[in-house]
Protein backbone atom coordinates (compact mmCIF):
# COMPACT_ATOMS: atom_id res chain seq x y z
CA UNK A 1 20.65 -96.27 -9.72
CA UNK A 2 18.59 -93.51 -10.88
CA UNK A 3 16.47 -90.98 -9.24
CA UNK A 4 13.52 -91.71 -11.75
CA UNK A 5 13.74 -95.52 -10.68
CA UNK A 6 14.37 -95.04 -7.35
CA UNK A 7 12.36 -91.76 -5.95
CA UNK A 8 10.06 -93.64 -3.93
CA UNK A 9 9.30 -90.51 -1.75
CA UNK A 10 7.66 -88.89 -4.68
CA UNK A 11 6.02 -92.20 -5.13
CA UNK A 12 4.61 -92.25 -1.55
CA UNK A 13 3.61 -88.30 -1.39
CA UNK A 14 1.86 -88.63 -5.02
CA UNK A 15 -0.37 -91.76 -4.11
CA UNK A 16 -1.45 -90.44 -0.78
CA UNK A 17 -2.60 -86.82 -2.39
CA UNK A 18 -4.19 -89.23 -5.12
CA UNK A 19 -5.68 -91.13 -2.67
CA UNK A 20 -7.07 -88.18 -0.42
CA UNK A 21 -8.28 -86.77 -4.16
CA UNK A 22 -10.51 -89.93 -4.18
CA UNK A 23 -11.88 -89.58 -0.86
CA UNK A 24 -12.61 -85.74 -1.50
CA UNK A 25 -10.42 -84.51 0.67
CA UNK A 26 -6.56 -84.05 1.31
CA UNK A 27 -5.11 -85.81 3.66
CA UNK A 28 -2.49 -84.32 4.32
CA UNK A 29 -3.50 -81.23 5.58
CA UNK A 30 -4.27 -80.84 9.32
CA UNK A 31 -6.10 -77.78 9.25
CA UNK A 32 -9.20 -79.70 7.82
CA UNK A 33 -9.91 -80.89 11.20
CA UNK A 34 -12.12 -80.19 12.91
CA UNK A 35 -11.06 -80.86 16.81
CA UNK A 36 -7.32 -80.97 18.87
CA UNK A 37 -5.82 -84.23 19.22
CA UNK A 38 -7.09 -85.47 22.27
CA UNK A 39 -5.00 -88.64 22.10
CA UNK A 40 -1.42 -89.16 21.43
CA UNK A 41 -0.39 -92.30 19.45
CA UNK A 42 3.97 -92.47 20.12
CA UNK A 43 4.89 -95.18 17.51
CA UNK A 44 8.31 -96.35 17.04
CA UNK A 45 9.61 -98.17 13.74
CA UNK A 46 13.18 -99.00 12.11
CA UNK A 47 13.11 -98.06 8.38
CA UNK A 48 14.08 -94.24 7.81
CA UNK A 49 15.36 -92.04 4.30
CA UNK A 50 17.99 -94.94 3.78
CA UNK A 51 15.85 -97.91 3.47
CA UNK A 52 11.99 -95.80 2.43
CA UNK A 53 12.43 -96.97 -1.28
CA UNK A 54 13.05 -100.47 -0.64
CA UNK A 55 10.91 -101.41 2.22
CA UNK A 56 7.04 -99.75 1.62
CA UNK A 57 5.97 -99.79 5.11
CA UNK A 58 2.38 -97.51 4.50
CA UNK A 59 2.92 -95.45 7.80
CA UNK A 60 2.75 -92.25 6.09
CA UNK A 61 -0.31 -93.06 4.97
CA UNK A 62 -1.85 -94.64 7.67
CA UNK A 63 -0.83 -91.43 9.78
CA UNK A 64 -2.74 -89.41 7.48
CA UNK A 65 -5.84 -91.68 7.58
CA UNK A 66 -6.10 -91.96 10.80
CA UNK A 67 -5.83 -88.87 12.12
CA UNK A 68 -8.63 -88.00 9.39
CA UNK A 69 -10.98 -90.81 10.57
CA UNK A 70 -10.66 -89.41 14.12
CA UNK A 71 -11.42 -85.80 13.13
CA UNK A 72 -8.59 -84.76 14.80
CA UNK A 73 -9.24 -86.51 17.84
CA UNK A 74 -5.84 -88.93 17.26
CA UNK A 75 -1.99 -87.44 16.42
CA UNK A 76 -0.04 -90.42 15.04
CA UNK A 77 3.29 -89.49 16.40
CA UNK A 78 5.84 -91.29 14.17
CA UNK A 79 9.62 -92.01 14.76
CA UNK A 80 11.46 -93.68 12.41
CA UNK A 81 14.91 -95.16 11.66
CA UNK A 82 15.39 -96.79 15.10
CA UNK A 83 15.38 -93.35 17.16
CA UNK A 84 13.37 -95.49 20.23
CA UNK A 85 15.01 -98.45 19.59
CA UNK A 86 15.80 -101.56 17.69
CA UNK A 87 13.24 -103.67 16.91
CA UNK A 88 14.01 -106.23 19.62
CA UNK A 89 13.53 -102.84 22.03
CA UNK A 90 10.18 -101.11 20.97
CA UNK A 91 8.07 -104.04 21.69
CA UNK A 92 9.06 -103.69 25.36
CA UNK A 93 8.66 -100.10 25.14
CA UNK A 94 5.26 -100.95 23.99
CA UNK A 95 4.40 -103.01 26.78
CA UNK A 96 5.43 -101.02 29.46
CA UNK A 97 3.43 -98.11 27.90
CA UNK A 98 6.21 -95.77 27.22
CA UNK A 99 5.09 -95.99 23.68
CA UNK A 100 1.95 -96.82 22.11
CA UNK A 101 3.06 -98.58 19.12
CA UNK A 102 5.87 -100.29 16.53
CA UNK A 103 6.13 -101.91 13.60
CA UNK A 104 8.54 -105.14 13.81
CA UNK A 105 9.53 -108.44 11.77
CA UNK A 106 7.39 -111.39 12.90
CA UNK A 107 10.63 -113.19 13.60
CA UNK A 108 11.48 -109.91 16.56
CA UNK A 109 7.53 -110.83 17.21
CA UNK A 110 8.64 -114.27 18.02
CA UNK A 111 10.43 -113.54 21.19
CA UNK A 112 6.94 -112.24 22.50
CA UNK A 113 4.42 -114.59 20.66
CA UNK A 114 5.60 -117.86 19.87
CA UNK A 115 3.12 -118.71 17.53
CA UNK A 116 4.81 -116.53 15.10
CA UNK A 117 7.40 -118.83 14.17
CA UNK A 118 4.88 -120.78 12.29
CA UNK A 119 4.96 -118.50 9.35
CA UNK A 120 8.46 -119.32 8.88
CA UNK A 121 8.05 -122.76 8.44
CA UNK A 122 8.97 -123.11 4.34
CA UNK A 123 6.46 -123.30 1.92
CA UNK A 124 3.84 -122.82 4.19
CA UNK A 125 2.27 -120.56 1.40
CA UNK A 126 2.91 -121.17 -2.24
CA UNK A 127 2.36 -117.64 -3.35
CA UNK A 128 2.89 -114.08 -2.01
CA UNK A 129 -0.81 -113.72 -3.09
CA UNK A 130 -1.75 -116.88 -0.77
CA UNK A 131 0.08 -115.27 2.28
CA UNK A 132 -1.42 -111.76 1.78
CA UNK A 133 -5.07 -113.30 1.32
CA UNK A 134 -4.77 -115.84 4.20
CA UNK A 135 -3.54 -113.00 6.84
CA UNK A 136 -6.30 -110.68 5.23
CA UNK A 137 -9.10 -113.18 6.63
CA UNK A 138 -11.79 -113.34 8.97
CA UNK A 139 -10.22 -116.52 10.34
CA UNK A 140 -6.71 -115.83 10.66
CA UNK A 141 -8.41 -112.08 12.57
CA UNK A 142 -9.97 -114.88 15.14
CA UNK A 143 -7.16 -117.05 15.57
CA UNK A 144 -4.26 -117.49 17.96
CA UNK A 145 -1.56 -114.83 15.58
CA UNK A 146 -4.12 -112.29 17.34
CA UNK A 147 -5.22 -113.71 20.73
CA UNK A 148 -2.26 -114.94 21.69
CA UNK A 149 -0.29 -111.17 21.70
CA UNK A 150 -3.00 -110.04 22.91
CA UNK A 151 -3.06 -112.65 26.23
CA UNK A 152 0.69 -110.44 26.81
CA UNK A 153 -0.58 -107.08 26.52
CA UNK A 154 -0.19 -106.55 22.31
CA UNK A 155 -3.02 -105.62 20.19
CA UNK A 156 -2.07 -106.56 16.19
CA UNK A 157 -3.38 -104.05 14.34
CA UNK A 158 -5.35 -105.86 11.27
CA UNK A 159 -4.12 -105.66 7.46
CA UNK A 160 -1.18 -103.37 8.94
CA UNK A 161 1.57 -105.70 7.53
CA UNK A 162 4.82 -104.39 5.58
CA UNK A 163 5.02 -107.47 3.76
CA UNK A 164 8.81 -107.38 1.88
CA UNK A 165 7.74 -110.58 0.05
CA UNK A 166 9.20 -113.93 -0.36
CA UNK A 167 13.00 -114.02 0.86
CA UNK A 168 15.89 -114.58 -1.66
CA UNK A 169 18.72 -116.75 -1.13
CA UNK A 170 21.54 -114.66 -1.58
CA UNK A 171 25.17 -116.27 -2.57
CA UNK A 172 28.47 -114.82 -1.99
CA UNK A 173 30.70 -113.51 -5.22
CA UNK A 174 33.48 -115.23 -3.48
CA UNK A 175 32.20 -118.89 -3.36
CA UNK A 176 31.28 -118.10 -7.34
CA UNK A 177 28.14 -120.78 -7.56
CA UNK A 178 24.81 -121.00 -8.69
CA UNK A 179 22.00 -122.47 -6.74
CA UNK A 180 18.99 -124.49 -7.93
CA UNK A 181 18.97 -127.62 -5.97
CA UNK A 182 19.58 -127.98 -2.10
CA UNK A 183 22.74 -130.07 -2.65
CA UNK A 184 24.45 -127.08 -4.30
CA UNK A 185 24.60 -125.60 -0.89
CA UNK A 186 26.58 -128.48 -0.11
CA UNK A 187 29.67 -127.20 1.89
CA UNK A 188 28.50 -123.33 1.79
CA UNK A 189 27.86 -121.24 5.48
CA UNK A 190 24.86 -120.61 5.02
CA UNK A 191 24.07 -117.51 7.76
CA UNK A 192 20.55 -118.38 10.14
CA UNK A 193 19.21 -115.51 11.92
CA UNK A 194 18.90 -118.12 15.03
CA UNK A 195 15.37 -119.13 15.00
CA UNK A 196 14.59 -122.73 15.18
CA UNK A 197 12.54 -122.82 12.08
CA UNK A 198 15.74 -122.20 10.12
CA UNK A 199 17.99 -124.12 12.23
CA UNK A 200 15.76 -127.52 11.04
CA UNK A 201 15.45 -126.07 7.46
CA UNK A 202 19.07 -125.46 6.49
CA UNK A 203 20.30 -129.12 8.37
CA UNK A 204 17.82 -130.49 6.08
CA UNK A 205 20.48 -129.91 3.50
CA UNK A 206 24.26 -130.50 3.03
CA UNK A 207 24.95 -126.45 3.74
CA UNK A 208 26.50 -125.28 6.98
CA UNK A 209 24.51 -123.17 9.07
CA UNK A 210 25.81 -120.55 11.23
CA UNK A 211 23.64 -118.19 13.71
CA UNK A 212 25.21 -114.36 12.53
CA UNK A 213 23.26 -111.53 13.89
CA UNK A 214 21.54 -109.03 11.20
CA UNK A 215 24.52 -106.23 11.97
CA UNK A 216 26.96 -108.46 10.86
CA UNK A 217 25.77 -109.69 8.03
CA UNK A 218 27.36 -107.76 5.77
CA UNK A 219 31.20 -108.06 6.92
CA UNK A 220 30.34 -111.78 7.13
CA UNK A 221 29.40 -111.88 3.71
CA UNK A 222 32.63 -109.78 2.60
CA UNK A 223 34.86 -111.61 4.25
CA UNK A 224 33.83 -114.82 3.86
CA UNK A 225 32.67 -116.03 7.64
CA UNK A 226 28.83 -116.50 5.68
CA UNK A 227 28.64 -117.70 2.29
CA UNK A 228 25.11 -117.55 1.55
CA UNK A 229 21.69 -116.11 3.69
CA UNK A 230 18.47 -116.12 3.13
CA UNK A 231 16.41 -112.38 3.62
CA UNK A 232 13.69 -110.23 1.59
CA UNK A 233 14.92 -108.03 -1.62
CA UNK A 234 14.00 -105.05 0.24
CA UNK A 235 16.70 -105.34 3.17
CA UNK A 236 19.53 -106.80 1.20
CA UNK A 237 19.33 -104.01 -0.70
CA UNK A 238 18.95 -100.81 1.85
CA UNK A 239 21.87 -102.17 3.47
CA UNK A 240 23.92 -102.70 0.33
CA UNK A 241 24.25 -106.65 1.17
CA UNK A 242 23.43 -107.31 -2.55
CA UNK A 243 26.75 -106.01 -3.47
CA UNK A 244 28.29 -108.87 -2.01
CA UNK A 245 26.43 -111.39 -4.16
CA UNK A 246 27.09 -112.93 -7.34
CA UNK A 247 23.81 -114.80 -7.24
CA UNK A 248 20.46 -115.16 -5.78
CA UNK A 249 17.98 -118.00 -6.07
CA UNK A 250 14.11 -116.84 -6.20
CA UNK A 251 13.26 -120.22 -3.99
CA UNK A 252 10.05 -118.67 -2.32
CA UNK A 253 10.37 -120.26 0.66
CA UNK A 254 9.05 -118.00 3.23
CA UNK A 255 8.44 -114.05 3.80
CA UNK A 256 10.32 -111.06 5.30
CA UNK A 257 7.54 -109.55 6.58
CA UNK A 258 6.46 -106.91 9.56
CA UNK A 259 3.55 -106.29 11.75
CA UNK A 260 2.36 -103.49 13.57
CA UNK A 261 1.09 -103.93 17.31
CA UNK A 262 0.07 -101.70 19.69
CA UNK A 263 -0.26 -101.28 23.20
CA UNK A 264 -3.72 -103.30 23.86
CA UNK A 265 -4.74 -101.63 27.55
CA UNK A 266 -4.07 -98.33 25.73
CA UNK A 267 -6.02 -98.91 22.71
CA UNK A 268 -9.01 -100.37 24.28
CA UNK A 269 -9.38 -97.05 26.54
CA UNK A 270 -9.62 -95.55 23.27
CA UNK A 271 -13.11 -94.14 22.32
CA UNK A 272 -14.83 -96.40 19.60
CA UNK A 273 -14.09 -93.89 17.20
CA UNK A 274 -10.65 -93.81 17.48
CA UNK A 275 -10.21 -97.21 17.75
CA UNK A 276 -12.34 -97.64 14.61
CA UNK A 277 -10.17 -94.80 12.90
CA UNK A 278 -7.14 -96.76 13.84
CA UNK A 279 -8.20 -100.08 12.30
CA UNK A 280 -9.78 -98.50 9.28
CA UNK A 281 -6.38 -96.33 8.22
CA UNK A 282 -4.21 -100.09 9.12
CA UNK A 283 -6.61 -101.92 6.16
CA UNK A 284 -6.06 -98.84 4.00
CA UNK A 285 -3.17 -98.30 4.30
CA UNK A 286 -2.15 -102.41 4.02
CA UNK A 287 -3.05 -102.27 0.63
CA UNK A 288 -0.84 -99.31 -0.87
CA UNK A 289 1.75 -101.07 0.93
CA UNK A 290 1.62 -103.95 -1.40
CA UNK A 291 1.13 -102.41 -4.66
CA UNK A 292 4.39 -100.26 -3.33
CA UNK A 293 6.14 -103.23 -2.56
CA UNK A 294 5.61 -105.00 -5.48
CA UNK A 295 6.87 -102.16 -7.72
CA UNK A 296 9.93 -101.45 -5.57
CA UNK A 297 10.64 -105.35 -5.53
CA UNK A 298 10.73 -105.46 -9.56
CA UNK A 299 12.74 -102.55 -9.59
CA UNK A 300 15.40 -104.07 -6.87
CA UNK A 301 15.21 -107.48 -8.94
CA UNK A 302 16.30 -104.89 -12.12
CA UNK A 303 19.06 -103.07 -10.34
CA UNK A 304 20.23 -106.70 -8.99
CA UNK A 305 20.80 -107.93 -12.52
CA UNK A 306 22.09 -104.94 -14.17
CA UNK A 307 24.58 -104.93 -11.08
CA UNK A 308 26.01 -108.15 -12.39
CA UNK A 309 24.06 -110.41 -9.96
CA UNK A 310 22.80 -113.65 -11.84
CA UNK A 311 19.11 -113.84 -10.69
CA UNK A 312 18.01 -117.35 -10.94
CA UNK A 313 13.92 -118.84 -11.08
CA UNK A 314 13.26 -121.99 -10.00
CA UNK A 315 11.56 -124.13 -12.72
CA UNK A 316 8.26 -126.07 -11.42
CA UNK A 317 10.40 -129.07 -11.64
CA UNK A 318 13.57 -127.86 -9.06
CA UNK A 319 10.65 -125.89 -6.98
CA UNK A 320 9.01 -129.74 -6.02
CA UNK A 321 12.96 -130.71 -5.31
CA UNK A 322 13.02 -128.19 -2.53
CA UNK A 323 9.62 -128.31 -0.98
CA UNK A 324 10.19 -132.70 -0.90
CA UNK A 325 13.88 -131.53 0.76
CA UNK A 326 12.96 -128.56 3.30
CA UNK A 327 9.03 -128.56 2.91
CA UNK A 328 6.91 -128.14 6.26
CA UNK A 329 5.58 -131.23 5.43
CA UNK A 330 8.89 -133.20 6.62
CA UNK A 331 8.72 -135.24 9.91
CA UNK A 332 11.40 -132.95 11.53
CA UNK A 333 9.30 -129.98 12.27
CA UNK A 334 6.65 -132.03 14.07
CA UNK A 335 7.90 -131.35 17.29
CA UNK A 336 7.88 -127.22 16.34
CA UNK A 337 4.95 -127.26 15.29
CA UNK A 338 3.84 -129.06 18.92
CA UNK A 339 5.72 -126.28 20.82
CA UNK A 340 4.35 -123.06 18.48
CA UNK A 341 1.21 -123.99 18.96
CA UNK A 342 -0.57 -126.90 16.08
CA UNK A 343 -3.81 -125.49 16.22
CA UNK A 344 -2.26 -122.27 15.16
CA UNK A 345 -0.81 -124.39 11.92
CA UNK A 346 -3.47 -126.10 10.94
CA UNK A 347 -5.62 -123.06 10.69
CA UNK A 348 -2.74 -121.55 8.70
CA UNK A 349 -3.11 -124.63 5.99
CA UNK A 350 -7.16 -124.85 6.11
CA UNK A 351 -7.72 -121.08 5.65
CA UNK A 352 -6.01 -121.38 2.10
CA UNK A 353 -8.66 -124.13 1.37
């Protein structure tokens, strides 16, 4: 791994000074404001210096923006790298009020808003540009992803995704296969992160599915209690999973993805201003994410193969074998889709027309 491939830091301080340059102003200079920070946004997140070049989260930036579309009036108090809390803790923390913000996975989000689980549902979306579009929406802004978090107290900050991109399926060196069809996973443990989504999705095949919590994934993989899991480039990779593997299917069946959220009696006490400030640096900010995700995904994808790890794309052909095998559109996840909510999926499927 090399410092010119890899020095996302320089890649994330160069396009925000570019971007300030384009607005006229730096912003990354406080002393251009032109009042105190009469309001205090505490936000809470996971990713720190370990994982910044492989997950593109945009908080940086949106810190900078919108403190500078609030004049001053907001300080965007970051903490990164877990310092308040796992992700399964700062959503509490923001309900209670002891924080004002996080950025979590949608499948955290789904222990507080059901509905969530519907994006997991595989090939729901059959492109990264098709998710990123249909979450980007006026539609999908009015529908029950929003209202529903915010009937418990959340307000989902718009366009403020970290998407990761499509998950990989990841197989152990020691099981030494290949997968392109579903029935090669026939016989592998194939690790679930316990959500009922994948639970139905992997028993739709011959592999074994076991529920192994995210912290021990990796000895699982190593020593052979999981021989296969399915999670985004970007975290395989900060936490040196990837070394375990000695192959990885692109099957692009659903997305590792993160949402920020914010404490909703909080934010609407807010002065419009503010709140407007807030909004406008989460859009912004949303859309350096993904051009900085997509670059640090094809470099991962480079360092994967040149690590050994045989990188396989589906043809159209064994792409159709898997959605007719696992697709949402099987019988089996009628009854999920009843309990997450099917108004929820049907918009999901009519806003991509």
């Amino acid at each position: 791994m090399t410092n010119k491939t890899f020095d996302r830091r320089k890649f994330l301080k160069t396009s925000a000074i570019t971007c300030g340059a384009a607005l006229g102003t730096s912003l990354l200079s406080p002393s251009l404001y032109a009042a105190k920070p009469k309001h205090r946004l505490i936000f809470g997140h996971t990713f720190g210096a370990a994982t910044n070049k492989y997950m593109i989260t945009g908080l940086s930036l949106f810190k900078s923006l919108a403190e500078k579309y609030s004049d001053g009036e907001l300080l965007v108090d970051i903490h990164e790298a877990g310092s308040l809390g796992g992700q399964t803790v700062l959503p509490q923390k923001v309900l209670t009020g002891s924080i004002q913000g996080c950025q979590l996975s949608t499948g955290n989000f789904v222990n507080y808003s059901e509905v969530y689980n519907i994006l997991d549902f595989p090939y729901l979306f059959d492109s990264n540009e098709s998710f990123e579009k249909t979450i980007q929406t006026k539609g999908f802004s009015k529908s029950e992803f929003i209202s529903n978090p915010a009937k418990s107290g959340f307000q989902v900050v718009p366009g403020m995704w970290a998407n990761a991109g499509f998950r990989v399926l990841g197989i152990s060196k020691k099981v030494d296969r290949v997968v392109r069809l579903p029935e090669d996973l026939s016989g592998l443990k194939v690790r679930t992160n316990g959500t009922r989504v994948e639970d139905v999705l992997f028993n739709l095949t011959s592999a074994n599915p076991v529920s192994i919590a995210w912290g021990e994934a990796y000895q699982a993989m190593q020593q052979g209690a999981a021989d296969a899991l399915s999670v985004g480039l970007g975290p395989l990779t900060a936490t040196k999973i990837h070394e375990t593997l000695g192959s990885a299917t692109l099957y692009e069946l659903n997305f590792n993805c993160h949402i920020t959220v914010l404490n909703k009696r909080w934010f609407k006490k807010l002065p419009d201003k503010v709140q407007e400030a807030i909004l406008r640096a989460g859009r912004e900010s949303y859309e350096f994410q993904k051009q900085g995700q997509l670059q640090a995904n094809q470099e991962m994808l480079s360092l994967w193969k040149e690590s050994g790890i045989e990188v396989v794309t589906l043809t159209s052909e064994e792409k159709k074998v898997w959605v007719d095998t696992v697709g949402h559109q099987r019988k089996e996840y009628d009854s999920l889709k009843k309990a997450f909510g099917r108004s929820a999926f049907d918009t999901i499927i009519s806003l991509q027309g």
